[in-house]
Structure formats: structure tokens, C-alpha cells
Protein backbone atom coordinates (compact mmCIF):
# COMPACT_ATOMS: atom_id res chain seq x y z
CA UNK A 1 0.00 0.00 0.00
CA UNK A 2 1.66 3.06 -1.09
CA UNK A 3 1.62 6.55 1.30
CA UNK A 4 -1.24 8.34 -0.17
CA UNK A 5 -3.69 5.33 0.09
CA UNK A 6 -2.40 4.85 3.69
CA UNK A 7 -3.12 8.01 4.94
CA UNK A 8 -6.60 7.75 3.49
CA UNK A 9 -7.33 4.64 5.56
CA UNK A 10 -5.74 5.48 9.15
CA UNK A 11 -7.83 8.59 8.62
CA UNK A 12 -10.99 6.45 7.40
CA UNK A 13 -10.19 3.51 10.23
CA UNK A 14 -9.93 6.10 12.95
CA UNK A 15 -12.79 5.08 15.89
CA UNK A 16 -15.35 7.31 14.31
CA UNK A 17 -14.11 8.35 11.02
CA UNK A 18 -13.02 11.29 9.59
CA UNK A 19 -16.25 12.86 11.28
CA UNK A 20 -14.40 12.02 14.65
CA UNK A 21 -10.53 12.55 13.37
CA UNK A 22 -11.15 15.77 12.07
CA UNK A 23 -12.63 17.96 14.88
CA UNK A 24 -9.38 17.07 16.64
CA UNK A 25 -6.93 18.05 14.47
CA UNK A 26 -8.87 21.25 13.79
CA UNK A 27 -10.54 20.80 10.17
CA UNK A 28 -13.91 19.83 9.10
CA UNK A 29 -14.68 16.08 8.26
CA UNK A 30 -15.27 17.31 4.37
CA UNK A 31 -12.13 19.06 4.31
CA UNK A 32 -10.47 16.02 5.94
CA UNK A 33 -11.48 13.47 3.58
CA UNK A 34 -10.61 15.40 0.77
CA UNK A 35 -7.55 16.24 2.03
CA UNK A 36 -6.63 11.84 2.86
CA UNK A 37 -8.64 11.58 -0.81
CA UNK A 38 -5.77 10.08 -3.54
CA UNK A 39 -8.16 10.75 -6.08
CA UNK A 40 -8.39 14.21 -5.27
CA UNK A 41 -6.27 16.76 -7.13
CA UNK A 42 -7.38 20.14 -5.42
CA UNK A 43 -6.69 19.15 -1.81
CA UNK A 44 -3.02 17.56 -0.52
CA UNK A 45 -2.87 16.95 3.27
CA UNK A 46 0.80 19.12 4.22
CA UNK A 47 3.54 17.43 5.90
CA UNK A 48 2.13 18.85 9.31
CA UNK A 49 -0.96 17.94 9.01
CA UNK A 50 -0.06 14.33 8.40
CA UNK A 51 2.00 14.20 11.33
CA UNK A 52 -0.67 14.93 13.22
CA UNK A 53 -2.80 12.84 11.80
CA UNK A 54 -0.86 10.41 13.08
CA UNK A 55 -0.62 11.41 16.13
CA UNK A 56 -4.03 12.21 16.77
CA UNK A 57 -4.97 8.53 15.58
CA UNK A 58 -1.84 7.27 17.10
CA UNK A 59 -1.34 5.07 14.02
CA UNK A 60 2.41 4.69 12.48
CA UNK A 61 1.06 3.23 9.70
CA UNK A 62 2.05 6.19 7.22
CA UNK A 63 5.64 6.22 8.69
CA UNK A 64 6.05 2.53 8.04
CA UNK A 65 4.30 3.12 4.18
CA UNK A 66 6.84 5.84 4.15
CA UNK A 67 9.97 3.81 5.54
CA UNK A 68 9.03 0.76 3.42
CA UNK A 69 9.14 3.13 -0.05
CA UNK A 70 12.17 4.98 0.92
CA UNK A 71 13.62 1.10 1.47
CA UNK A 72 13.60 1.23 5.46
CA UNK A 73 12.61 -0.73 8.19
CA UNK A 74 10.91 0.85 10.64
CA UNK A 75 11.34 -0.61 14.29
CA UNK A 76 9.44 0.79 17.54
CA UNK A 77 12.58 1.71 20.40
CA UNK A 78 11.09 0.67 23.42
CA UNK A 79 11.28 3.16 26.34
CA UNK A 80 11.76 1.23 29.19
CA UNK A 81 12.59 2.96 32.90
CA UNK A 82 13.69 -0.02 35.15
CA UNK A 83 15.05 -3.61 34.41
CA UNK A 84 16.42 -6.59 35.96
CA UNK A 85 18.37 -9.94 35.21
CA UNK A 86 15.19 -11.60 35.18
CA UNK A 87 13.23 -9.46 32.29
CA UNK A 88 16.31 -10.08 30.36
CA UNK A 89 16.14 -13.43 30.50
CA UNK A 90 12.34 -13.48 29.56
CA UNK A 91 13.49 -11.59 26.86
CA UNK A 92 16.01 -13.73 25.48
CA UNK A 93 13.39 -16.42 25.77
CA UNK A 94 11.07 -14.25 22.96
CA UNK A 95 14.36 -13.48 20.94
CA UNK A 96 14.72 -17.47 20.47
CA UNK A 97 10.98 -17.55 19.90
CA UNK A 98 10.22 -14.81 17.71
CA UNK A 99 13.55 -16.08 15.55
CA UNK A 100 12.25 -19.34 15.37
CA UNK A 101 8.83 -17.61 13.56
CA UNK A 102 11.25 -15.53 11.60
CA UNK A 103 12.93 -19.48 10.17
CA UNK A 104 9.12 -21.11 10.14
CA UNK A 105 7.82 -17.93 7.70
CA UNK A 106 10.37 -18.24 5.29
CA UNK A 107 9.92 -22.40 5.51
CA UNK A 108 6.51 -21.75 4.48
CA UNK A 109 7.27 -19.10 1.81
CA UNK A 110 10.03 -21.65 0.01
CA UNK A 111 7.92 -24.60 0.27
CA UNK A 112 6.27 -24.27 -3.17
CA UNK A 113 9.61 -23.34 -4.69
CA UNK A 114 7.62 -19.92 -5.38
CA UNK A 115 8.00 -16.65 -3.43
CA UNK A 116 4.68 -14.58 -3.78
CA UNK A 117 4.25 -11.16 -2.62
CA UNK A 118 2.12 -11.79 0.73
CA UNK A 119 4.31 -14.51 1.91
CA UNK A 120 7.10 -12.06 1.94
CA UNK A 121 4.75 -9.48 3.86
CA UNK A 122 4.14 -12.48 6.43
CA UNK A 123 8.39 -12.78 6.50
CA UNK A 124 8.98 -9.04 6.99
CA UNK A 125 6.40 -8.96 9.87
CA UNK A 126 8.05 -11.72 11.38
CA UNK A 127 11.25 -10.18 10.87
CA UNK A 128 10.91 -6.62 12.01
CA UNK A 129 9.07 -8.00 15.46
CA UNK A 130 12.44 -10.40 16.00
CA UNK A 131 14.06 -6.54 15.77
CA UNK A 132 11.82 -5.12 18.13
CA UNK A 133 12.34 -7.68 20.77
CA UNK A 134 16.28 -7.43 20.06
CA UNK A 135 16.05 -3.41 20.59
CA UNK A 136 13.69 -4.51 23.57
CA UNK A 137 16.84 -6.05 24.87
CA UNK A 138 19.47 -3.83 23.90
CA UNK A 139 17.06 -0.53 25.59
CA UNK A 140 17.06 -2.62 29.10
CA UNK A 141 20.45 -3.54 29.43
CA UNK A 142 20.99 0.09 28.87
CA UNK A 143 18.69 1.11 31.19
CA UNK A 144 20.73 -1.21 33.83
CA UNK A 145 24.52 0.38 32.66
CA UNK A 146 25.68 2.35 35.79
């Protein structure tokens, strides 16, 4: 899904619409549909008003549309405050899980001997949560450097 049509749906899949999103971000619902429109030539959403789009909707779906065009992967940091020996090791526990998924996905993607375009979604979902958890990891052990 390319940016354009992604801003048009986290707008549109917002609880309540574009009726409910745009009050918020301080434009009417007609303005904000055509502005989240791809069709429509007259209106572009700026830069600004995107951003807080996503904010308002708290929705990084445009980001990752935007990362994934510009050839990016775009992983969540985790903020994390206090740590301990013992989340670590929980964590390393989901690092061995989550790369296991990452192996199983691309299992089933080569099984066929064909590589179609939604298995690979399924492999770089599996993928990019693997990174998060590794990040996850990498934020708490910093968290517990003195």
C-alpha cells in the first residue's frame, strides 16, 4: 500500500471516522477526507498535518508506508525505565521464539519453490518483530549500565 492510500485509511479507520478525526486536528470532516482523498487533485494533506494525523490517531502506519518506499525498516525503540536480570532473561526467551517464527515464515514461503508477494509481507512482519524484541533487549540492558 503506497503513502497516499495509507493516509486515506488510518484517517478512514480512525474510531469514528473522519467525522471524529477531524474535529481534533482542527478541520472539518469534508475538508479532511478530501484532504486523505488520492483521487483528489485540489486538496493535498501538508507534511504537518499528516504528522498529526498520526498522532491524533496514534497510528504509524504512514511512517512505516513511508519507511518501506524509501527502502527502510521501521522498528518501535522501546522506552523502558527499570530492568532486571530476570526481564532479560524473559526476553532472550522471545528473541529465540520470535527467531524461530522468523525461520518457520520463510519455511513456508520456500515450500512451493515460489515466493509470492504476501508470503514475503508475512516474513517481513516476522522479521521486524524479532528486531523489536532485540532493541527490547538492547534498551534494558541500557537502562541497567551504571
Amino acid at each position: 500500500m503506497n503513502i497516499l492510500d495509507t493516509l486515506h485509511a488510518v484517517a478512514h479507520d480512525y474510531k469514528g471516522g473522519c467525522e471524529s478525526l477531524a474535529p481534533r486536528i482542527g478541520m472539518s470532516a469534508a475538508v479532511l477526507r478530501s484532504k486523505v482523498n488520492p483521487n483528489t487533485e485540489t486538496h493535498k494533506a501538508s507534511l504537518m498535518e499528516v504528522v498529526n494525523i498520526t498522532e491524533m490517531a496514534d497510528d504509524d502506519r504512514v511512517l512505516e508506508a513511508w519507511a518501506r518506499e524509501r527502502g527502510y525498516a521501521l522498528v518501535k525503540m522501546p522506552v523502558v525505565e527499570t530492568s532486571n536480570d530476570a526481564a532479560i532473561v524473559e526476553l532472550m526467551g522471545e528473541a529465540w521464539a520470535t527467531h524461530g517464527e522468523v525461520g518457520q515464515e520463510i519455511c513456508k514461503t520456500l515450500e512451493d519453490k515460489r515466493v509470492k508477494a504476501d508470503e514475503v509481507d508475512r516474513v517481513e512482519k516476522r522479521i521486524y518483530r524479532h528486531a523489536q524484541v532485540l532493541f527490547n533487549i538492547s534498551s534494558r540492558l541500557r537502562g541497567m549500565a551504571e
